[in-house]
N, C-alpha and C. Protein backbone atom coordinates (compact mmCIF):
# COMPACT_ATOMS: atom_id res chain seq x y z
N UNK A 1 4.41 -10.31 -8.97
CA UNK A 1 5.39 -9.38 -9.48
C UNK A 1 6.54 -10.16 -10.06
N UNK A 2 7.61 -9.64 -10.93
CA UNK A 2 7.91 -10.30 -11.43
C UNK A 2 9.58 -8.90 -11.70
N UNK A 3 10.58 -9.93 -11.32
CA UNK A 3 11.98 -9.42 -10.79
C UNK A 3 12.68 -8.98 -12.32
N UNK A 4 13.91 -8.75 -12.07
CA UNK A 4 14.56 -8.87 -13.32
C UNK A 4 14.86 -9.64 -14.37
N UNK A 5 15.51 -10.73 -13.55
CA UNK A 5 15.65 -12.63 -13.66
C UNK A 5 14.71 -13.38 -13.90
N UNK A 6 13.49 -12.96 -13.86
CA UNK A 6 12.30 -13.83 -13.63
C UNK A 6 11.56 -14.31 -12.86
N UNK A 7 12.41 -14.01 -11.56
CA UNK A 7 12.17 -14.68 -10.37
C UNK A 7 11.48 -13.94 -9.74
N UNK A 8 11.42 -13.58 -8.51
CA UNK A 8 10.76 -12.92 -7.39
C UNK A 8 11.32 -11.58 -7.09
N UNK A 9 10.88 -10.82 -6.77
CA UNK A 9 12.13 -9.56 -6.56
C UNK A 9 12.62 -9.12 -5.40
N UNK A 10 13.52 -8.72 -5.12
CA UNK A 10 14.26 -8.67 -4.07
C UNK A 10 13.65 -7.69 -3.14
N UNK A 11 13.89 -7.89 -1.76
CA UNK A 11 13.36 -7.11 -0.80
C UNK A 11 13.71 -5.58 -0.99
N UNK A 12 14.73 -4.78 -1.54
CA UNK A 12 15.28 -4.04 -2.19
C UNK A 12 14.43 -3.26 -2.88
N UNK A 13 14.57 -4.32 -3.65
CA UNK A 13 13.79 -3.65 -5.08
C UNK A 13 12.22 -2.97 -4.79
N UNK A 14 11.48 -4.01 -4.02
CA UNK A 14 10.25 -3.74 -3.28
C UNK A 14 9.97 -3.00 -2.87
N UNK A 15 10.95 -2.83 -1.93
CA UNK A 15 11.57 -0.77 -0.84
C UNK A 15 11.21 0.16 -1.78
N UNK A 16 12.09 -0.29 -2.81
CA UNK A 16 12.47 0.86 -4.13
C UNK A 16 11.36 1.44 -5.03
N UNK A 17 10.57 0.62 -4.96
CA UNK A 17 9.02 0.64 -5.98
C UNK A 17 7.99 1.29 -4.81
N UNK A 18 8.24 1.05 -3.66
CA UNK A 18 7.17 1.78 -2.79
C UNK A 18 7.14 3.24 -2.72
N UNK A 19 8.92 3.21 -2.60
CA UNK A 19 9.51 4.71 -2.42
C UNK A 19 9.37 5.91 -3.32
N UNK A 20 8.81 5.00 -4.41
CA UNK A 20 8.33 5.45 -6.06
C UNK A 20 7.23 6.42 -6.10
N UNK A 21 6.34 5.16 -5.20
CA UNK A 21 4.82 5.35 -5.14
C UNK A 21 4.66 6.54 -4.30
N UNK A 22 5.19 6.48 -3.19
CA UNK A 22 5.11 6.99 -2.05
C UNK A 22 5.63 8.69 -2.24
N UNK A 23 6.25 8.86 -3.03
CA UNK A 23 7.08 9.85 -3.45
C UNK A 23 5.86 10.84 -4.51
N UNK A 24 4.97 9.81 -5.27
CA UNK A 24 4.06 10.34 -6.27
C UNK A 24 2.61 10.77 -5.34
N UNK A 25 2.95 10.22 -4.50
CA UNK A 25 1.65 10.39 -3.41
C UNK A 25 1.95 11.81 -2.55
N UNK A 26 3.45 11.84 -2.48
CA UNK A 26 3.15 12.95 -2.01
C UNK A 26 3.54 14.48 -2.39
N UNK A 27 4.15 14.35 -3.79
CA UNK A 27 3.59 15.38 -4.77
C UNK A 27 1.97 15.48 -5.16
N UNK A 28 1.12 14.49 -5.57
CA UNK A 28 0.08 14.60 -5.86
C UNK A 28 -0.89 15.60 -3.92
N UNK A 29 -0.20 15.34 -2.58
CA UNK A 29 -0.96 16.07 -1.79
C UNK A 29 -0.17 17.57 -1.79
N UNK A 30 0.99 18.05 -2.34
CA UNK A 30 1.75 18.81 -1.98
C UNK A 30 1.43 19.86 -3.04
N UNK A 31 0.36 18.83 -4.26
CA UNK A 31 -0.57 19.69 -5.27
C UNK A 31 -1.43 20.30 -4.82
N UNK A 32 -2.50 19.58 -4.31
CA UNK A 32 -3.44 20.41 -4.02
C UNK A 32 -3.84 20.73 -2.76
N UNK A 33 -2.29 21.08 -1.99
CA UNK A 33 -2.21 22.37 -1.04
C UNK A 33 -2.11 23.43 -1.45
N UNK A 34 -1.20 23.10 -2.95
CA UNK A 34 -0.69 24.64 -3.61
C UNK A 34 -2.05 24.89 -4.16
N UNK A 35 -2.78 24.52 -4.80
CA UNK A 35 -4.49 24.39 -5.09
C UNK A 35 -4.64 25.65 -4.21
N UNK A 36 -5.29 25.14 -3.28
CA UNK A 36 -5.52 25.72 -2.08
C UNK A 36 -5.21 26.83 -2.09
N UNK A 37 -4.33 27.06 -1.94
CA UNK A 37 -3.32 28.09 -1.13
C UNK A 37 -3.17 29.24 -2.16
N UNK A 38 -3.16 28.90 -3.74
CA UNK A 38 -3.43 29.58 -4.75
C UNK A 38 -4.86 30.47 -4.80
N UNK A 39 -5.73 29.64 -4.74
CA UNK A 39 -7.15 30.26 -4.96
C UNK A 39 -7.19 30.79 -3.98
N UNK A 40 -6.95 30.74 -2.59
CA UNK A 40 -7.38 31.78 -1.33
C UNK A 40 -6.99 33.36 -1.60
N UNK A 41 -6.26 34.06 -2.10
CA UNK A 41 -6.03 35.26 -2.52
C UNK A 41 -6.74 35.79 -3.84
N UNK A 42 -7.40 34.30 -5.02
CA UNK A 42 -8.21 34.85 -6.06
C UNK A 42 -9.52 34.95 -5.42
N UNK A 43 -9.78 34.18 -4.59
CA UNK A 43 -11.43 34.28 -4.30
C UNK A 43 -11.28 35.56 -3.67
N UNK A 44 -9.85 35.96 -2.57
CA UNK A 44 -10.48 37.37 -1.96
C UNK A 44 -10.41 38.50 -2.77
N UNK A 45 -9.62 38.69 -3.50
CA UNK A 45 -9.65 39.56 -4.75
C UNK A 45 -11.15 39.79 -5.25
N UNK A 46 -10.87 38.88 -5.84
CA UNK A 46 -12.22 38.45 -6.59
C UNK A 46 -13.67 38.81 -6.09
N UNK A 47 -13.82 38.47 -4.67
CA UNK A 47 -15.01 38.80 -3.68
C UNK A 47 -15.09 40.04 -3.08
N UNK A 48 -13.68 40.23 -2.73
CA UNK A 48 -13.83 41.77 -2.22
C UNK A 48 -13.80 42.92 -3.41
N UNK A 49 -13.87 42.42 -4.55
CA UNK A 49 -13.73 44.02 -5.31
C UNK A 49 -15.39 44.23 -5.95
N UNK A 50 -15.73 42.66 -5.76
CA UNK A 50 -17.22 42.29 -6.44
C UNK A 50 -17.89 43.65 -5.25
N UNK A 51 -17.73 43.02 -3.82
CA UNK A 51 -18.54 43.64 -3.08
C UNK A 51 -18.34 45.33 -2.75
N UNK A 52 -16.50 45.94 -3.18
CA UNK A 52 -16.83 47.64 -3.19
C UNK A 52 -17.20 48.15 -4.22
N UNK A 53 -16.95 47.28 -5.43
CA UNK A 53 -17.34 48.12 -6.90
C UNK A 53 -19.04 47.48 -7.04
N UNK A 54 -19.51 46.75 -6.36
CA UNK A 54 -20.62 46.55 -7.24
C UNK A 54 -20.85 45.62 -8.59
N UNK A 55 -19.58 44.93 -8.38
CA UNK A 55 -19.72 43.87 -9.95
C UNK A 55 -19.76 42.62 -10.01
N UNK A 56 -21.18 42.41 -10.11
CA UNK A 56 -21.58 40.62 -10.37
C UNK A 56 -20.35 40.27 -11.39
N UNK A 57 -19.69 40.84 -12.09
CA UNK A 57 -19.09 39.67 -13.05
C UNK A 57 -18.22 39.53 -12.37
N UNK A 58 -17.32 40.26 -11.70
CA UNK A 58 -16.15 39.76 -11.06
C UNK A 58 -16.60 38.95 -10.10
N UNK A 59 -17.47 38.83 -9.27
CA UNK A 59 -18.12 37.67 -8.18
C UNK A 59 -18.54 36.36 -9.28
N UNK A 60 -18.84 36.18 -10.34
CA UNK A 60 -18.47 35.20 -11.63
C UNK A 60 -17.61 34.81 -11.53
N UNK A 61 -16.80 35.50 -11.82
CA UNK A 61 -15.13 35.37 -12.05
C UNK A 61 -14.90 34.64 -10.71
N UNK A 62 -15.10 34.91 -9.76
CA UNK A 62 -14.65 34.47 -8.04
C UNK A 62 -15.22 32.91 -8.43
N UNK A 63 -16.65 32.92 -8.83
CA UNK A 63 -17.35 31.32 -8.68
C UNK A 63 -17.13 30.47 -9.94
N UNK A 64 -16.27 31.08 -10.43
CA UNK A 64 -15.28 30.38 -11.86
C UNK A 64 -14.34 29.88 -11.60
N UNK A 65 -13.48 30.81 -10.64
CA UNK A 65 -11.95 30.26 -9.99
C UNK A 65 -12.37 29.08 -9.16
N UNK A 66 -13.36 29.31 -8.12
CA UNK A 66 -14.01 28.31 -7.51
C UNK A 66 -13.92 26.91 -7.99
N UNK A 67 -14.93 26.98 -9.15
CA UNK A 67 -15.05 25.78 -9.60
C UNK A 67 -14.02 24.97 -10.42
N UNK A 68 -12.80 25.93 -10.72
CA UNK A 68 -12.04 25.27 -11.69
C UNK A 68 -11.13 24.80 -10.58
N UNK A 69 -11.04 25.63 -9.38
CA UNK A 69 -9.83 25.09 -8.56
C UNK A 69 -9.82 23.94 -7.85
N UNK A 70 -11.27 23.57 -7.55
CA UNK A 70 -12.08 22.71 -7.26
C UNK A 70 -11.80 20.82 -7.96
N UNK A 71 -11.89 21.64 -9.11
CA UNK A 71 -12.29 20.44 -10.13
C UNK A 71 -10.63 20.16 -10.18
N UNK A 72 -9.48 20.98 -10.65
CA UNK A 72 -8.11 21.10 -10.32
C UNK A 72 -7.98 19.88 -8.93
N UNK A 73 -8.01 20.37 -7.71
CA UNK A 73 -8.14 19.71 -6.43
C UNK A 73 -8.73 18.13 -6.65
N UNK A 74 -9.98 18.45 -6.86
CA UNK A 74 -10.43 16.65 -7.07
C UNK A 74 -9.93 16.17 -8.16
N UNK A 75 -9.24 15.81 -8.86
CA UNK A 75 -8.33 15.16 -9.45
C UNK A 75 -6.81 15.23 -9.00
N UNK A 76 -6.31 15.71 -8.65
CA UNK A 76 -5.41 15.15 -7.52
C UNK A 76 -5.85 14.47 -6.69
N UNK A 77 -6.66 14.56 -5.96
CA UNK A 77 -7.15 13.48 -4.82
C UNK A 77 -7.76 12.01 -5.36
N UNK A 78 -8.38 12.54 -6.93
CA UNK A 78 -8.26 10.67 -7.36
C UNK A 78 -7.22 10.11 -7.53
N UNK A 79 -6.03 10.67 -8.08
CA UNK A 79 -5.01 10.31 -8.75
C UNK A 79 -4.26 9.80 -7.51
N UNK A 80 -4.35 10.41 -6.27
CA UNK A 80 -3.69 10.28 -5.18
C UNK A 80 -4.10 8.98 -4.92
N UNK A 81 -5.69 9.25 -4.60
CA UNK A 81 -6.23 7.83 -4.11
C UNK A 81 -5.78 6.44 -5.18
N UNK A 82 -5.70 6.45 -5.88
CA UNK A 82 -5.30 5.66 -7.10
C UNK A 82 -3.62 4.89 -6.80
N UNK A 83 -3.03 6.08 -6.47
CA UNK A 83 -1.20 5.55 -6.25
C UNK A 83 -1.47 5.28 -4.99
N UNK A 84 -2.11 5.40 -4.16
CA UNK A 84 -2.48 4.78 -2.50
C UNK A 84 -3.04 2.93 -2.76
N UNK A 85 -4.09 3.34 -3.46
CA UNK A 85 -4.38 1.82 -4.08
C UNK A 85 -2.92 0.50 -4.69
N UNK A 86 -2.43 1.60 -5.18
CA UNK A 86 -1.16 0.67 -6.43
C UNK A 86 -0.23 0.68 -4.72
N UNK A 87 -0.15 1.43 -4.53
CA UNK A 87 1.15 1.20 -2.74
C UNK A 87 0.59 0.09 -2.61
N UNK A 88 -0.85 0.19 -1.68
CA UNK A 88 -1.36 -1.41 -1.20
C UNK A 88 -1.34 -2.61 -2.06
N UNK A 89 -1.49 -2.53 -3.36
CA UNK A 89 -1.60 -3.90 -3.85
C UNK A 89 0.04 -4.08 -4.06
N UNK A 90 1.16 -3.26 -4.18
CA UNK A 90 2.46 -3.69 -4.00
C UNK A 90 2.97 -4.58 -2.97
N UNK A 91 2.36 -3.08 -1.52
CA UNK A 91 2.98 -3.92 -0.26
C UNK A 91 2.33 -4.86 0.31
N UNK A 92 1.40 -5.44 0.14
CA UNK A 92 0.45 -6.63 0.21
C UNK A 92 0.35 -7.64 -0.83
N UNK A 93 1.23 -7.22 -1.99
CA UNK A 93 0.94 -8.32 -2.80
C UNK A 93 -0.54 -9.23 -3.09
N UNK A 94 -0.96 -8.26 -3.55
CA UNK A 94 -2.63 -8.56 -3.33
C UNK A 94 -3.01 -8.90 -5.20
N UNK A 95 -1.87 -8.24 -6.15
CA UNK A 95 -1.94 -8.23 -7.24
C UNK A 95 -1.27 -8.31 -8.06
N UNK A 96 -0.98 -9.06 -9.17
CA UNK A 96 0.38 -8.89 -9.85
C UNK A 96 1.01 -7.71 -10.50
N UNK A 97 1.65 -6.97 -10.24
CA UNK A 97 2.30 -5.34 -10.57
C UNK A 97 3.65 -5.39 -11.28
N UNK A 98 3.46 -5.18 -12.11
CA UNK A 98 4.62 -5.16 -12.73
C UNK A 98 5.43 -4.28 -12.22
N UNK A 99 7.16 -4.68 -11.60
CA UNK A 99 8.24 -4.15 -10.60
C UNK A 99 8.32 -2.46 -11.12
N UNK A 100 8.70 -1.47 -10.46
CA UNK A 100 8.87 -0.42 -10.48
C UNK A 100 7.36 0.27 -11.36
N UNK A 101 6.46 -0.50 -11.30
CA UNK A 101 5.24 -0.07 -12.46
C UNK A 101 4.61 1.65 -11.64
N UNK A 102 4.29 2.53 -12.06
CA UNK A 102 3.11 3.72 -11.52
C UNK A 102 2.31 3.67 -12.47
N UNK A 103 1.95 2.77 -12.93
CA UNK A 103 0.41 3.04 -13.28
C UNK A 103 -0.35 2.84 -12.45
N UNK A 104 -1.32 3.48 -12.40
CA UNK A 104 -2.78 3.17 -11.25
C UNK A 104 -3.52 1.94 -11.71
N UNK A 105 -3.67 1.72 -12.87
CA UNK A 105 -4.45 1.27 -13.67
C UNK A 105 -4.00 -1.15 -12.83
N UNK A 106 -2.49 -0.58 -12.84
CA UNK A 106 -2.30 -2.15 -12.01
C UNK A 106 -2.85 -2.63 -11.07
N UNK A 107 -3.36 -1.66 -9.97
CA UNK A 107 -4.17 -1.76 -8.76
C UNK A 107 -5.32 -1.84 -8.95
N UNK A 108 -6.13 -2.35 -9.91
CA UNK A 108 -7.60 -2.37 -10.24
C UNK A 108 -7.78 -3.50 -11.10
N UNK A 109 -8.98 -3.84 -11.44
CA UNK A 109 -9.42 -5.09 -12.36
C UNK A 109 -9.74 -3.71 -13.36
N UNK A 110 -9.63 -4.36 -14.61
CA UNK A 110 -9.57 -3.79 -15.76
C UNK A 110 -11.25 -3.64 -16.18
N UNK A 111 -11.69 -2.30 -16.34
CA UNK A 111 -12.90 -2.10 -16.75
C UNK A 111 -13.29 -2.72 -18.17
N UNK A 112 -14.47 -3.54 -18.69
CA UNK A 112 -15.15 -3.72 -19.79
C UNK A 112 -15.20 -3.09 -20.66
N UNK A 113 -13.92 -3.77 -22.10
CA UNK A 113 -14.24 -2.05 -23.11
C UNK A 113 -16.42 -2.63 -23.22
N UNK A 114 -16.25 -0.75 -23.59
CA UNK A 114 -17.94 -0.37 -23.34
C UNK A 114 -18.09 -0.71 -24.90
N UNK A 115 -19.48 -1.50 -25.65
CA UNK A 115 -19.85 -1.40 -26.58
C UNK A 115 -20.35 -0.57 -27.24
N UNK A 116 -21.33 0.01 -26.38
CA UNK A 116 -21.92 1.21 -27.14
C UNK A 116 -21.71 2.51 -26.77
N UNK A 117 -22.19 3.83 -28.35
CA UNK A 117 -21.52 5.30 -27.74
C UNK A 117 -21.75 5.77 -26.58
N UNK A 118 -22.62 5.32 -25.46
CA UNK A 118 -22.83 5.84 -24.48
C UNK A 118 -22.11 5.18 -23.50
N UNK A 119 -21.42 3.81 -23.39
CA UNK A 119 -20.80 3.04 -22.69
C UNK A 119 -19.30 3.49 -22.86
N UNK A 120 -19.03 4.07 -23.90
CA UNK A 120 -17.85 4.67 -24.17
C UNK A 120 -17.83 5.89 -23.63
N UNK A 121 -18.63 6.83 -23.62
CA UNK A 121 -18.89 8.04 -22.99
C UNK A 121 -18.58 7.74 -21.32
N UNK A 122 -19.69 6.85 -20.99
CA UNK A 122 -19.23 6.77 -19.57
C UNK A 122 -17.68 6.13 -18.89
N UNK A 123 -17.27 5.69 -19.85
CA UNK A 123 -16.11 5.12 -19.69
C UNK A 123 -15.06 6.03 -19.59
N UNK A 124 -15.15 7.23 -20.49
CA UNK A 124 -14.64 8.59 -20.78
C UNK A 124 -14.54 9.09 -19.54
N UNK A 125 -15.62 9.32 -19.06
CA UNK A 125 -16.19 10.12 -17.76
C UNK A 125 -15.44 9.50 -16.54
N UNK A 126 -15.65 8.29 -16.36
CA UNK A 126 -15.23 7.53 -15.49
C UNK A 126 -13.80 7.95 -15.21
N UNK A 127 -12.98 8.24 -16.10
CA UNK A 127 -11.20 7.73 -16.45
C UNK A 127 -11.21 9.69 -16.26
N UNK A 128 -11.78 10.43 -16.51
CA UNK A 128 -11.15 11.97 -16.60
C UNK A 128 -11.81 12.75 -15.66
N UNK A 129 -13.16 12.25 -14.90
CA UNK A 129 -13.76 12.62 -14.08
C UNK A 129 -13.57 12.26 -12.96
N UNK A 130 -13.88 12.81 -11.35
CA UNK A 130 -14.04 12.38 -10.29
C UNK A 130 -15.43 12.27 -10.09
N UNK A 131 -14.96 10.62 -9.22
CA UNK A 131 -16.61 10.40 -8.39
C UNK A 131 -16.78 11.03 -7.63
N UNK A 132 -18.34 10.28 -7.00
CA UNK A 132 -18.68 11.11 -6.11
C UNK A 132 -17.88 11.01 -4.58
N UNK A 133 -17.75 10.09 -4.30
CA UNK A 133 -16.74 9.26 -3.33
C UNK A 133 -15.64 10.79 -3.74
N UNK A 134 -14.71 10.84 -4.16
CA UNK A 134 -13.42 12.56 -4.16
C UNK A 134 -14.63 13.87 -3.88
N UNK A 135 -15.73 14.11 -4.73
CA UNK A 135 -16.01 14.97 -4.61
C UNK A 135 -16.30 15.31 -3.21
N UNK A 136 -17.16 14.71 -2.83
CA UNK A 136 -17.69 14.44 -1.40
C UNK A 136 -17.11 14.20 0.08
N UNK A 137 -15.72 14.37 -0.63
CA UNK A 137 -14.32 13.88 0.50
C UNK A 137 -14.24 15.18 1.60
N UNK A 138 -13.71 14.75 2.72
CA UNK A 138 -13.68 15.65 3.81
C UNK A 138 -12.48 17.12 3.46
N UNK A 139 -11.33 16.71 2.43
CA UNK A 139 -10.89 17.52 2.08
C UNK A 139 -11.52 18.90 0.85
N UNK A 140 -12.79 17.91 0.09
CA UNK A 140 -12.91 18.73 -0.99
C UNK A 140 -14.24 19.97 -0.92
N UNK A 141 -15.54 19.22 -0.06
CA UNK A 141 -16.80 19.78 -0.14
C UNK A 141 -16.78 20.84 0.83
N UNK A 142 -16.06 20.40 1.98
CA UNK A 142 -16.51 21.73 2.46
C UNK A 142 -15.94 23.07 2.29
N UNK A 143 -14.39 22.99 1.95
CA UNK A 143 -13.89 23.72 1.53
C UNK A 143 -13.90 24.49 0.07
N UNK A 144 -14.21 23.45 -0.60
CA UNK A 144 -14.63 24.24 -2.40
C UNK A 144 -16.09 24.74 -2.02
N UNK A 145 -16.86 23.97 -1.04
CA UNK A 145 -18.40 24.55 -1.01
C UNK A 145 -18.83 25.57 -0.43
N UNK A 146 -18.01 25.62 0.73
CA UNK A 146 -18.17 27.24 1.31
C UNK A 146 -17.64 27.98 0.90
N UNK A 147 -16.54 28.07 -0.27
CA UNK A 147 -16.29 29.57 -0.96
C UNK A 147 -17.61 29.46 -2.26
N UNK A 148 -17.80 28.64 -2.39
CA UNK A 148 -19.17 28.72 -3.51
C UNK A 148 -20.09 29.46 -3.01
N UNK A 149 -20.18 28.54 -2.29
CA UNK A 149 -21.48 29.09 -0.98
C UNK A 149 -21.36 31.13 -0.62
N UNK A 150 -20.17 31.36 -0.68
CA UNK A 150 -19.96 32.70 0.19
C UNK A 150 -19.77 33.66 -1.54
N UNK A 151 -19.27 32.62 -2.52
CA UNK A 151 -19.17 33.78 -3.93
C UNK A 151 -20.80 33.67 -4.63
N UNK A 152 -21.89 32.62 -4.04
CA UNK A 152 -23.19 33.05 -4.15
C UNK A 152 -23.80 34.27 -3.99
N UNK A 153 -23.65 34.48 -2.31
CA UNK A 153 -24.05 35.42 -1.22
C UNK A 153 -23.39 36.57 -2.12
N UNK A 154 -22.33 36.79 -2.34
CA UNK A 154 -21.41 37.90 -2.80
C UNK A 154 -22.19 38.20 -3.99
N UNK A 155 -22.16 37.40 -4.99
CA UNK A 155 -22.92 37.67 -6.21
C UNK A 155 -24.30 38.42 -5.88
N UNK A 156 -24.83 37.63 -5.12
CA UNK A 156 -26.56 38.88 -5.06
C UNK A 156 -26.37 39.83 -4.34
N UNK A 157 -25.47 40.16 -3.69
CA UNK A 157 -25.32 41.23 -2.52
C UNK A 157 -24.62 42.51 -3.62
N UNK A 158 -23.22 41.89 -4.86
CA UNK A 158 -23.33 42.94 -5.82
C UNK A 158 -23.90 43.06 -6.48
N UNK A 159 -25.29 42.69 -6.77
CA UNK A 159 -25.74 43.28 -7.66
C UNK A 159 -26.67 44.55 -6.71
């Protein structure tokens, strides 16, 4: 890392760049509580009117909100995991970070530009998508999967 002066940066400053991180980490979880906490009143809407009126589309509509709130949710949790990464390589000095930096991108070795259109594609994917590692996280599957799971059931039951 590298100070104002040139030199090393002050214990201070260090505090100050964590407090940064630490601060983005926990807007990024304070997101997708509101996530959460948002879709729980669309899915019941959504599920309970499917199941007195009889309407597969609105049980659609329920496994639409689902999936978008979902996909919403796991990207906060990369982005999270990402400024968790940039904290550690700060407070460990594990990497050179440029002082007060939030990019995520400092906490990582720099991916291979891709040569070809499909190496670029995945590269695409990689950078705007979540892996499987977020998807699969204890916060995301079971909870996005059992309202899937239950706006399934709902869907064949209105029709």
């Amino acid at each position: 890392m590298t100070g104002n002066g040139g030199g090393a940066p002050s214990a201070e400053d260090l505090r100050k760049h964590l407090d940064f991180i630490q601060a983005v980490v926990t807007r990024m979880s304070a997101a997708s509580s509101a996530a959460k906490g948002w879709l729980l009143p669309v899915v019941t809407a959504t599920y309970g009117y499917a199941l007195t009126k009889h309407a597969e589309s609105v049980a659609l509509l329920g496994l639409l909100s689902v999936a978008l709130f979902a996909f919403l949710d796991a990207n906060y949790l990369r982005q999270e995991q990402g400024y968790r990464a940039l904290y550690d390589a700060v407070a460990k000095n594990t990497r050179p970070v440029p002082l007060f930096s939030l990019a995520i991108e400092d906490a990582f070795d720099p991916f291979p530009a891709p040569a070809t259109p499909w190496g670029r594609a995945k590269g695409w994917m990689r950078k705007w998508f979540p892996g499987r590692r977020v998807w699969c996280s204890w916060s995301i599957a079971p909870f996005y999967g059992l309202l899937f799971v239950v706006g399934v059931v709902v869907f064949f039951v209105a029709r």
